[in-house]
Protein backbone atom coordinates (compact mmCIF):
# COMPACT_ATOMS: atom_id res chain seq x y z
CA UNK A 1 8.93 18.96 82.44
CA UNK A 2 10.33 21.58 80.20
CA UNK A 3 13.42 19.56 79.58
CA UNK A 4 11.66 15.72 79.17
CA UNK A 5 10.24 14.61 75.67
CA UNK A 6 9.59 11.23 77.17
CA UNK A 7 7.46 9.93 80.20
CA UNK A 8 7.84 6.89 82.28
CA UNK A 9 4.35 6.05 84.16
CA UNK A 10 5.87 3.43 86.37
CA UNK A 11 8.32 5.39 87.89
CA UNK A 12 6.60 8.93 86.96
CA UNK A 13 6.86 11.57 89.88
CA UNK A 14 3.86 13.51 88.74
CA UNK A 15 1.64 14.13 92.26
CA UNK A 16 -1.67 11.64 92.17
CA UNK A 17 -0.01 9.23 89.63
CA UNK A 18 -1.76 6.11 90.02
CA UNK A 19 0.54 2.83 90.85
CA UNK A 20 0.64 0.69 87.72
CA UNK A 21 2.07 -2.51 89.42
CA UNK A 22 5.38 -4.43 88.55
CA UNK A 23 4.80 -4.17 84.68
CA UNK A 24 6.81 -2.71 82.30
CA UNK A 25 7.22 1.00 81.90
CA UNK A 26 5.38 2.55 79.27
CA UNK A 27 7.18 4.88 77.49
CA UNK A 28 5.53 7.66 75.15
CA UNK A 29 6.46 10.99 73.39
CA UNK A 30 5.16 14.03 75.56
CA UNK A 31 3.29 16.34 72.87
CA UNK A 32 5.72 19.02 72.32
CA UNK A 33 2.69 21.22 73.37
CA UNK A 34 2.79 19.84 77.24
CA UNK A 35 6.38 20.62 77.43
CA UNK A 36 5.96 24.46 76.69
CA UNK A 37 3.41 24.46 79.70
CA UNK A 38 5.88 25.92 82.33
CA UNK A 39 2.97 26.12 84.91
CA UNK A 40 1.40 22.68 84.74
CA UNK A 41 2.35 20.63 87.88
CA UNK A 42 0.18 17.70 86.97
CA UNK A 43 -0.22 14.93 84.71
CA UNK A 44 -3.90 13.17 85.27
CA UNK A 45 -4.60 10.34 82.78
CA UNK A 46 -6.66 8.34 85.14
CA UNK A 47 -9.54 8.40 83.05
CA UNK A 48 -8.17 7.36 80.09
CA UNK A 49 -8.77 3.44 79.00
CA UNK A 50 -5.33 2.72 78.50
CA UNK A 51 -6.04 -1.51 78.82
CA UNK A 52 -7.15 -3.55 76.10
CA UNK A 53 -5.87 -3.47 72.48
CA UNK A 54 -5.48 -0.12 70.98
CA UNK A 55 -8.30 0.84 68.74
CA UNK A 56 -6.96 0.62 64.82
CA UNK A 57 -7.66 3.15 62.79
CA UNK A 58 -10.42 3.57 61.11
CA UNK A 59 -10.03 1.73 57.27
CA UNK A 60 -12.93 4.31 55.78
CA UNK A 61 -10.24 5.98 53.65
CA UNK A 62 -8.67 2.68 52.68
CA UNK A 63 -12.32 1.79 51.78
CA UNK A 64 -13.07 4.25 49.60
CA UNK A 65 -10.00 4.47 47.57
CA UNK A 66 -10.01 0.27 46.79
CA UNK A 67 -13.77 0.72 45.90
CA UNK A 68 -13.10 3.42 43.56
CA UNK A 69 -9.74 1.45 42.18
CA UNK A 70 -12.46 -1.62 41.67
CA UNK A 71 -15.13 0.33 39.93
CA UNK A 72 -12.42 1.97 37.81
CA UNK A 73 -11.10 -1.85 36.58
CA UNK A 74 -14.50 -3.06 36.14
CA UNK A 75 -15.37 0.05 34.00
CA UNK A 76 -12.04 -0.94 31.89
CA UNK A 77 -12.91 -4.53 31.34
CA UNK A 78 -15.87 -3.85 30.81
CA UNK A 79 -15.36 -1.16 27.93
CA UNK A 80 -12.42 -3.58 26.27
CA UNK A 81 -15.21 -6.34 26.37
CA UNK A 82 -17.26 -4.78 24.45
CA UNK A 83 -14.83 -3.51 21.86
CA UNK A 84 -13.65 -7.01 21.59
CA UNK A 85 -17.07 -8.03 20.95
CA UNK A 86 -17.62 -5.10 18.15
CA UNK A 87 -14.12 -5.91 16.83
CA UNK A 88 -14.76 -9.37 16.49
CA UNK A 89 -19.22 -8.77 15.06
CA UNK A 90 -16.93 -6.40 12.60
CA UNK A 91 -14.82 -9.23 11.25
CA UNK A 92 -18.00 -11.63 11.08
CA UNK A 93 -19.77 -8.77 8.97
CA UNK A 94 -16.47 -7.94 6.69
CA UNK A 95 -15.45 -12.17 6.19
CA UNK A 96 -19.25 -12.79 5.32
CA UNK A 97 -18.84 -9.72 2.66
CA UNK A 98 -15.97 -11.03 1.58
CA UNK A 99 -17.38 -14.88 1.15
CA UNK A 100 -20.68 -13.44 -0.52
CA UNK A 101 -18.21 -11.44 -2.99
CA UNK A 102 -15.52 -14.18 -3.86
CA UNK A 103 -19.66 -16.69 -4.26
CA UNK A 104 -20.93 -13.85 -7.24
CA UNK A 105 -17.87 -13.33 -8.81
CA UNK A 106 -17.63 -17.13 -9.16
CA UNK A 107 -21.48 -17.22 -9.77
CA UNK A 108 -21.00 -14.79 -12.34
CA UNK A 109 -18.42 -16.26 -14.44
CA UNK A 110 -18.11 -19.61 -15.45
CA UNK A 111 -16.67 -21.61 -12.15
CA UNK A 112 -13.29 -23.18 -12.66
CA UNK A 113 -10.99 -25.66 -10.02
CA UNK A 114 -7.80 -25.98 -8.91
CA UNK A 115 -7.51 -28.98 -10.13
CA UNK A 116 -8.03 -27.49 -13.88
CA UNK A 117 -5.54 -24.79 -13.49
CA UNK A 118 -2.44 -27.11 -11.88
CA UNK A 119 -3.26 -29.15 -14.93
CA UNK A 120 -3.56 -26.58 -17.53
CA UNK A 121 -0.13 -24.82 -16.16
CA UNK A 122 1.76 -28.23 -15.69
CA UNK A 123 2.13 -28.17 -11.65
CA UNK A 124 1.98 -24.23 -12.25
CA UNK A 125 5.36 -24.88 -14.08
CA UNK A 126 8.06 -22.07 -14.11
CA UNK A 127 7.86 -23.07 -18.06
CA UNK A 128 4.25 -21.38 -18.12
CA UNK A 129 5.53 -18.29 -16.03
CA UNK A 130 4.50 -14.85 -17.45
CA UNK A 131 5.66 -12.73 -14.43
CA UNK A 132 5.56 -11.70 -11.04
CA UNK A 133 3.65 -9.24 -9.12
CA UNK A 134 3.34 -7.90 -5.45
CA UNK A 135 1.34 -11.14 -4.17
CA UNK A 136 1.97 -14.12 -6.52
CA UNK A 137 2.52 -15.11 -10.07
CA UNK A 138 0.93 -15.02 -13.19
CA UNK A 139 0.85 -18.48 -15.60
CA UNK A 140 0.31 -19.39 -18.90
CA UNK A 141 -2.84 -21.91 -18.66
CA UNK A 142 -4.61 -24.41 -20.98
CA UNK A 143 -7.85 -24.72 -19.73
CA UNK A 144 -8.47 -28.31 -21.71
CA UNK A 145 -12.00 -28.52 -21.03
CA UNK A 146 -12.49 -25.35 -22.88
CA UNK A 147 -9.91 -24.91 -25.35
CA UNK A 148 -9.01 -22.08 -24.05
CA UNK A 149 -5.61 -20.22 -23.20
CA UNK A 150 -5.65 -18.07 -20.38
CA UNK A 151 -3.26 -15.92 -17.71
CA UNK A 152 -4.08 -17.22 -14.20
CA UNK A 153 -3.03 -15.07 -11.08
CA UNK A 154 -2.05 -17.58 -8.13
CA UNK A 155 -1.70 -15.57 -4.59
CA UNK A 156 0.46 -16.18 -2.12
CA UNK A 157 -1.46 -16.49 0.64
CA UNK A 158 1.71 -17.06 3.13
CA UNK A 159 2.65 -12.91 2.12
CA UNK A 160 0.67 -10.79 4.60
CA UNK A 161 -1.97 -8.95 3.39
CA UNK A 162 -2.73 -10.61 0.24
CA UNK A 163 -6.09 -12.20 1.28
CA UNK A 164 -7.35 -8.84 1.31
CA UNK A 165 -5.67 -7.94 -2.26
CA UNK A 166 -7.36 -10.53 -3.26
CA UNK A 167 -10.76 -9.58 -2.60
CA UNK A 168 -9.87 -6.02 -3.58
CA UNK A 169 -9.09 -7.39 -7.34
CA UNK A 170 -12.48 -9.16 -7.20
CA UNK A 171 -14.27 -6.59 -5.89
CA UNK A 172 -12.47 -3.93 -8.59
CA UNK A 173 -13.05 -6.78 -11.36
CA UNK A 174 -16.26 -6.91 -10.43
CA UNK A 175 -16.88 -3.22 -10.72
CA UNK A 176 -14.36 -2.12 -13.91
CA UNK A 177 -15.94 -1.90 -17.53
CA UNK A 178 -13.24 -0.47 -20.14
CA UNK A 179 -11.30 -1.66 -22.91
CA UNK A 180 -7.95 -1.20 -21.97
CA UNK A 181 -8.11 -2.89 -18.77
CA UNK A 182 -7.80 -7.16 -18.94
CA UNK A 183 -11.05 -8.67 -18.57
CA UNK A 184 -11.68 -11.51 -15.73
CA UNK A 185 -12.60 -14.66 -16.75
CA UNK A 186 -13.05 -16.11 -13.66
CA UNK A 187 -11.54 -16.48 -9.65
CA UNK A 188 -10.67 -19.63 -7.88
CA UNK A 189 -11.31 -20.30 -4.28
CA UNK A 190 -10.01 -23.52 -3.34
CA UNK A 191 -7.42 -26.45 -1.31
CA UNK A 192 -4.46 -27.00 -3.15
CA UNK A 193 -2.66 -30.22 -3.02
CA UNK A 194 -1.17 -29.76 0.13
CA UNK A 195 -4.52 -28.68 1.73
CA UNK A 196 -3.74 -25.10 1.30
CA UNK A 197 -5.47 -22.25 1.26
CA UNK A 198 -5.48 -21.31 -2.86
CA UNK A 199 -7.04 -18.02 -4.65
CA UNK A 200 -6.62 -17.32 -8.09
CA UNK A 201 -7.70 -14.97 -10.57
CA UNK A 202 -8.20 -16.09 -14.40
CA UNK A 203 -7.78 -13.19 -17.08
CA UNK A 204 -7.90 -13.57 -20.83
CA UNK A 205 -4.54 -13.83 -22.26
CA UNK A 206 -3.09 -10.58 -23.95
CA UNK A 207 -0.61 -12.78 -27.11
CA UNK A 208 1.61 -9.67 -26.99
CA UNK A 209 2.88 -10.56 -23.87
CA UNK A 210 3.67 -7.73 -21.60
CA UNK A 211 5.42 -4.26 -22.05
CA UNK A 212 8.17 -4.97 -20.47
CA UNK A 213 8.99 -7.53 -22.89
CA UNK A 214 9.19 -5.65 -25.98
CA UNK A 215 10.67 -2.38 -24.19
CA UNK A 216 13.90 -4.41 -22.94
CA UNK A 217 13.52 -7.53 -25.40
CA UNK A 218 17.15 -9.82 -24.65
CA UNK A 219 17.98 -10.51 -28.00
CA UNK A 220 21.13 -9.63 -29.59
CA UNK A 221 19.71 -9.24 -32.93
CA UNK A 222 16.76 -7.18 -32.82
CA UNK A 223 14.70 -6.06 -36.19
CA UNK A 224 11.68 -4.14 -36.39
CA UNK A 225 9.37 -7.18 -35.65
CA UNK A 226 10.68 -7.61 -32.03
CA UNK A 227 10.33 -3.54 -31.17
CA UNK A 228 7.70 -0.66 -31.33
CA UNK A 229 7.70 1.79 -33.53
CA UNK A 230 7.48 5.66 -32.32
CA UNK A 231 3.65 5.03 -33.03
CA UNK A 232 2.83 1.70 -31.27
CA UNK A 233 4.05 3.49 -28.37
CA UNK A 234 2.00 6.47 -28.92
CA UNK A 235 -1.45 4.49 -28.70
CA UNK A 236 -0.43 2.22 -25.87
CA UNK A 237 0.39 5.37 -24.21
CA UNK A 238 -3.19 6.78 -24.87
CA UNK A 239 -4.25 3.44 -23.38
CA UNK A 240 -2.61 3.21 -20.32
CA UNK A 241 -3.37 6.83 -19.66
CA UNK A 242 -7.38 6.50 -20.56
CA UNK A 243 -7.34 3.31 -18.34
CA UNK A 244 -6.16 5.23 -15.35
CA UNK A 245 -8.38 8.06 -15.61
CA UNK A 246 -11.10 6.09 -15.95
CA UNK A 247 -10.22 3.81 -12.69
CA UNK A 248 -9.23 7.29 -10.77
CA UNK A 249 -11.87 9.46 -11.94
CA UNK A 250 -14.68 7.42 -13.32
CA UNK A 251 -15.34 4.65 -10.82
CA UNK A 252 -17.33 5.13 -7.50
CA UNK A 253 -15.42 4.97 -5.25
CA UNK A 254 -11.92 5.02 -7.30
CA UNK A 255 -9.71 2.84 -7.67
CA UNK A 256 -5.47 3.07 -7.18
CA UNK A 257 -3.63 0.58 -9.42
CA UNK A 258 -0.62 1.17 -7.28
CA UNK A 259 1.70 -1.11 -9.30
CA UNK A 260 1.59 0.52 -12.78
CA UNK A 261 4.80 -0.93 -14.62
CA UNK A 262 5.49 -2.46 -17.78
CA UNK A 263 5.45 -6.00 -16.34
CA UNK A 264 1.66 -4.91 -15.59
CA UNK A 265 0.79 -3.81 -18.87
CA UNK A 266 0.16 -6.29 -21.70
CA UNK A 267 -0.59 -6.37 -25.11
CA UNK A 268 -3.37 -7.62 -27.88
CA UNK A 269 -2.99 -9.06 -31.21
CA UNK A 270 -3.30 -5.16 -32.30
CA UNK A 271 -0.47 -4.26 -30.57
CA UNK A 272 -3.19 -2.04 -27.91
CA UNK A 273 -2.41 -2.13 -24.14
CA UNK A 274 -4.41 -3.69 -21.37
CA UNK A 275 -3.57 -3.06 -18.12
CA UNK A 276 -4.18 -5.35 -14.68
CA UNK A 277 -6.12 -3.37 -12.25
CA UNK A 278 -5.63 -3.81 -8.55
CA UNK A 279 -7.58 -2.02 -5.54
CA UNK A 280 -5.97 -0.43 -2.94
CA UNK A 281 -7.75 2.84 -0.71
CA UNK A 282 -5.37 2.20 2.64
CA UNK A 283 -2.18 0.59 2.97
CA UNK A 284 -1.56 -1.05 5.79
CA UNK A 285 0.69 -3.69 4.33
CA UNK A 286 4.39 -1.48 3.88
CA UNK A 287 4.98 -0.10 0.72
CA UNK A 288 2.78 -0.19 -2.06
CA UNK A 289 4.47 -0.40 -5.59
CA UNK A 290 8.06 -1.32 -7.41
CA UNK A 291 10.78 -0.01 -6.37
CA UNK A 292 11.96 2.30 -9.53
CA UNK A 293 8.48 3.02 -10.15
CA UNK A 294 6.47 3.76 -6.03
CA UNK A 295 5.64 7.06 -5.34
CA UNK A 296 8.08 8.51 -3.00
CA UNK A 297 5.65 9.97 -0.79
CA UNK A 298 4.99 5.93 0.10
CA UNK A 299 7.91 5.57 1.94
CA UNK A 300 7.29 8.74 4.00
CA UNK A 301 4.29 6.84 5.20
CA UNK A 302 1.58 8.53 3.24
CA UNK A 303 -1.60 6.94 2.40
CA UNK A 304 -1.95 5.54 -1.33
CA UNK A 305 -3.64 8.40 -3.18
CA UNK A 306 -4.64 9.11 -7.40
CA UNK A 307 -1.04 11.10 -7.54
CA UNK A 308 0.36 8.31 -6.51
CA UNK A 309 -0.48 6.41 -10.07
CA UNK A 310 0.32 9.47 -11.70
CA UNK A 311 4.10 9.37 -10.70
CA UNK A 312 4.39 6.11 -11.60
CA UNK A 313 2.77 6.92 -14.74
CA UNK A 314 5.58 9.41 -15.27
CA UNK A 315 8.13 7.07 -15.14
CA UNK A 316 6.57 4.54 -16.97
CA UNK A 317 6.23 6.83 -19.83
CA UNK A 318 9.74 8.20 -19.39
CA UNK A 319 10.89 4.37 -19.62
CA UNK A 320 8.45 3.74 -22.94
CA UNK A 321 10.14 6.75 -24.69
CA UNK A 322 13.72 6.06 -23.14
CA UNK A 323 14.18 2.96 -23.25
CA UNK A 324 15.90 2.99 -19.69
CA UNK A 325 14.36 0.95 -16.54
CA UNK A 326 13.95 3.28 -13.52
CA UNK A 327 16.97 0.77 -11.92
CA UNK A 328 19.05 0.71 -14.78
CA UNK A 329 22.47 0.61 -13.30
CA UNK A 330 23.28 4.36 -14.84
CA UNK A 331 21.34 5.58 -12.38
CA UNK A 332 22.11 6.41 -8.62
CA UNK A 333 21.70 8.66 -5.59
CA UNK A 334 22.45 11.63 -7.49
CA UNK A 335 20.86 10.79 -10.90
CA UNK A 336 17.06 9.14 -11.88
CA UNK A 337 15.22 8.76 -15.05
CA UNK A 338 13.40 11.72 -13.81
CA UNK A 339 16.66 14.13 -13.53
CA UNK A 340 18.61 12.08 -16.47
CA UNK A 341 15.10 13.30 -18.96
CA UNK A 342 14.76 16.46 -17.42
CA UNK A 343 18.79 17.40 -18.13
CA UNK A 344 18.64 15.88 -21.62
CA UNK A 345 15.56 18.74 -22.77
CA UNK A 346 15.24 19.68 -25.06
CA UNK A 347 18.52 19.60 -26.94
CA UNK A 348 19.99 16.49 -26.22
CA UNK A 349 16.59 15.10 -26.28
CA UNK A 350 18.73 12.32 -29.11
CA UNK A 351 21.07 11.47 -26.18
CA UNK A 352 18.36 9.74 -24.64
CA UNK A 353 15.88 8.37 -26.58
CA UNK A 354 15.50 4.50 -27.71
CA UNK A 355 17.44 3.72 -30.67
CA UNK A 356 15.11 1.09 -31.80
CA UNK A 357 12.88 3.83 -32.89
CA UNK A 358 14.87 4.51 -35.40
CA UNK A 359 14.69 1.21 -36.60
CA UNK A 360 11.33 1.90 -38.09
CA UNK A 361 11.36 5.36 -39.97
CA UNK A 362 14.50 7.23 -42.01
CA UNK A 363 16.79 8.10 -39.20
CA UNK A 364 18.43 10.65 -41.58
CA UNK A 365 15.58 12.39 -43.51
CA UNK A 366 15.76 15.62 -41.48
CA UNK A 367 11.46 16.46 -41.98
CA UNK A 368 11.57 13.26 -40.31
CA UNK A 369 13.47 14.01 -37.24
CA UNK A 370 12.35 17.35 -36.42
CA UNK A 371 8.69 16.25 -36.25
CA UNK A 372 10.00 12.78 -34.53
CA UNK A 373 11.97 15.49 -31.97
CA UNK A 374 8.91 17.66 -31.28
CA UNK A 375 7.02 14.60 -30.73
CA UNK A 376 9.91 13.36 -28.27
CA UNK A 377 9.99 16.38 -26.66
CA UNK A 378 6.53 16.66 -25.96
CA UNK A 379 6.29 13.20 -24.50
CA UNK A 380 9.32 13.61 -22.44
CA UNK A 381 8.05 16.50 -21.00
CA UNK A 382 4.71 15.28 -19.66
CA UNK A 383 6.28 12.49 -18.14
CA UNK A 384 8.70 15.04 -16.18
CA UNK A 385 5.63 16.69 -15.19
CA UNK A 386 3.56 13.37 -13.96
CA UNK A 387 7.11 12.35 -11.83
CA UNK A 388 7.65 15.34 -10.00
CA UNK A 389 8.56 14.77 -6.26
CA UNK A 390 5.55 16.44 -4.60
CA UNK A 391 2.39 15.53 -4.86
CA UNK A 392 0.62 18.33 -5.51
CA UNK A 393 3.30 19.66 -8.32
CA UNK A 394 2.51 16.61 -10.56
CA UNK A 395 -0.46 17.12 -13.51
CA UNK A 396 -3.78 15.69 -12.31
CA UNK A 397 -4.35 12.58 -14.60
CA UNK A 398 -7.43 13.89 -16.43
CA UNK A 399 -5.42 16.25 -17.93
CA UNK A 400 -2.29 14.44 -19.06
CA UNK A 401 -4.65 11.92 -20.81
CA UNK A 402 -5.79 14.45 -22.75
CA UNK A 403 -2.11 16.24 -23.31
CA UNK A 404 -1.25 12.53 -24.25
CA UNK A 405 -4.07 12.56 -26.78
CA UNK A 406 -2.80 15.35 -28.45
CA UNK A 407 0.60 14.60 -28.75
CA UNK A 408 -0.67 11.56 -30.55
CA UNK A 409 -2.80 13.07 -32.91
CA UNK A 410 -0.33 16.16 -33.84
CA UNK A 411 2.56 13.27 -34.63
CA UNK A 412 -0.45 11.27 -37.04
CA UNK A 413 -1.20 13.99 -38.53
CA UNK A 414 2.42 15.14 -38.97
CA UNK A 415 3.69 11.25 -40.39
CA UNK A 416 0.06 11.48 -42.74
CA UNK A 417 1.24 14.80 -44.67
CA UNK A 418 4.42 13.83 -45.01
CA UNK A 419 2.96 10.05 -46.90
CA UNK A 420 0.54 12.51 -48.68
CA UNK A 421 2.66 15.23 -49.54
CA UNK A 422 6.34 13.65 -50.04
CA UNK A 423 5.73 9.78 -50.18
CA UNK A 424 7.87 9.80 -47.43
CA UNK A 425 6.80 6.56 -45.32
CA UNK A 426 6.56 7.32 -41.22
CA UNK A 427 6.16 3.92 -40.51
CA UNK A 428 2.43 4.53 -39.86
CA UNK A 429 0.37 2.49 -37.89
């Protein structure tokens, strides 16, 4: 058998082999182990129940493995069940929070409806447009009822994410005491007249109009009336500055305008800034901000932060001083208003600043123009040090409030002697 891998029991030779009958042969594999037996001379499987079906093996393996597969699914659908249930309790909790906030902001101040405010702005009437922000437009409104002229914020609630600004503003509204931020009148929750969703904030209306206006005014004849003078733009810089530090360091938990820009800033009667506040502690919307004036970190992904508002602080102030918008088309790849300052200090510091300044004080008294330069210079600098491209190399707000403060002050005092001492006229305000 030393040569054979295969047996045939119907014609097998093997002594004893027991006659199987006219059926067919059954052919299997000898066990390579049989083969190397050189002295077995005989095969016996006559005891061996070789009729019937052949047994199947045993499934206990099979068993085991689909219970475990089983109990592992179950354990999954069971865990996502319950997150889905905690997800969805956790938007209950935060919609009820945000219905009981949008009912006492509305309980608080005096309630107003949509109805009033598509009235009061003619059909919300590009006439009565003020501006635009992130997640709707501002108006011009006549509240008739009242008498009363107001600026009315209208959301658009198509934009992703802006159900959630709005709460944020009502929430920070709710929370923000100061006088150089615009005061809420009221919000509006309502249908519209297509039966849609409509939110709206009401603010008292600043008669200045906004920054932006008077730093890039259209008009080809400009006179002193339709500009700021070197020290209008000294106290709304104090302003904006003390507003910010107060939202970033004096409310609990702070708040991050995220959109500071002239647009965004507006003006009294007294020529003093107010600024719109807007919450914003995670973005999860894409970038927060203007381009020109978002923090670059943003579009690296970085959560909205306090030094955030500082660099856009910087370029604000760089644009109040300059007279140049972040996108004005001088600038490019190569060139910003932060680098186009920086290069200009302190020097050519006249290369840059805003001629219209000059239209209120003697461009050519030379007193004049070396305290106006120190002044320039000083101003310049800090916002080069607010814009700075990391984070953590910019000044912390606290502090350039209170370098802003001093610059002020040393350029009053400065203007004062010179009225006092020379009768020379600084256009003082």
């Amino acid at each position: 058998m030393q040569s054979s891998s295969l047996g045939r029991i119907s014609q097998s030779s093997l002594p004893g082999a027991p006659t199987i009958g006219f059926i067919s042969p059954i052919v299997w594999q000898i066990p390579s182990g049989l083969q190397n037996l050189t002295s077995m001379c005989k095969l016996d499987v006559s005891f061996n129940d070789l009729q019937g079906e052949c047994k199947k093996e045993k499934k206990g393996n099979l068993s085991k493995t689909l219970v475990i597969t089983l109990t592992s699914i179950s354990a999954v659908v069971f865990s996502v069940s319950v997150l889905a249930v905690i997800v969805l309790i956790c938007k209950k909790l935060r919609k009820r929070h945000e219905s009981q906030l949008i009912s006492t902001t509305e309980e608080r101040y005096e309630r107003v409806s949509y109805h009033a405010l598509s009235n009061g702005t003619n059909g919300f009437s590009e006439d009565n447009l003020l501006g635009q922000g992130s997640y709707g437009m501002v108006y011009k409104c006549t509240l008739h009822d009242q008498g009363t002229t107001v600026a009315v914020k209208v959301f658009n609630i198509e934009q992703s994410g802006t159900f959630r600004s709005f709460v944020a503003e009502c929430e920070a509204l709710r929370r923000v005491h100061h006088r150089c931020l615009v005061k809420i009148i009221t919000c509006c929750s309502s249908i519209n007249h297509r039966g849609q969703e409509f939110k709206a904030l009401v603010f008292e209306l600043m008669p200045k109009g906004s920054l932006n206006g008077w730093l890039h005014a259209e008009s080809d004849t400009l006179t002193p009336t339709d500009t700021l003078s070197l020290e209008q733009r000294l106290h709304i810089a104090v302003d904006i500055m003390d507003a910010l530090d107060y939202l970033d360091n004096h409310c609990q938990p702070s708040i991050i305008h995220c959109d500071l820009k002239p647009s965004n800033i507006f003006l009294a009667e007294d020529m003093k800034s107010a600024s719109k506040t807007q919450q914003n502690s995670n973005s999860t919307t894409g970038i927060r901000g203007t381009i020109g004036y978002v923090a670059p970190e943003y579009g690296e992904g970085s959560s909205v932060s306090t030094q955030g508002d500082v660099y856009s602080l910087g370029i604000l102030l760089l644009e109040m001083f300059t007279g140049r918008s972040p996108t004005d088309e001088i600038f490019n790849d190569s060139l910003d208003l932060h680098k186009f300052s920086e290069n200009a200090l302190p020097e050519r510091i006249w290369d840059i600043v805003d001629p219209t300044i000059w239209m209120h004080t003697d461009a050519y008294n030379s007193t004049i123009r070396s305290g106006i330069k120190n002044c320039l210079v000083s101003v310049v600098s800090l916002g080069i040090s607010c814009s700075k491209k990391q984070p953590r190399e910019r000044i912390p707000i606290q502090d350039a409030a209170i370098e802003m403060h001093a610059i002020r002050d040393s350029y009053l005092k400065f203007a004062r002697s010179l009225l006092v001492e020379h009768g020379i006229y600084g256009s003082i305000k």
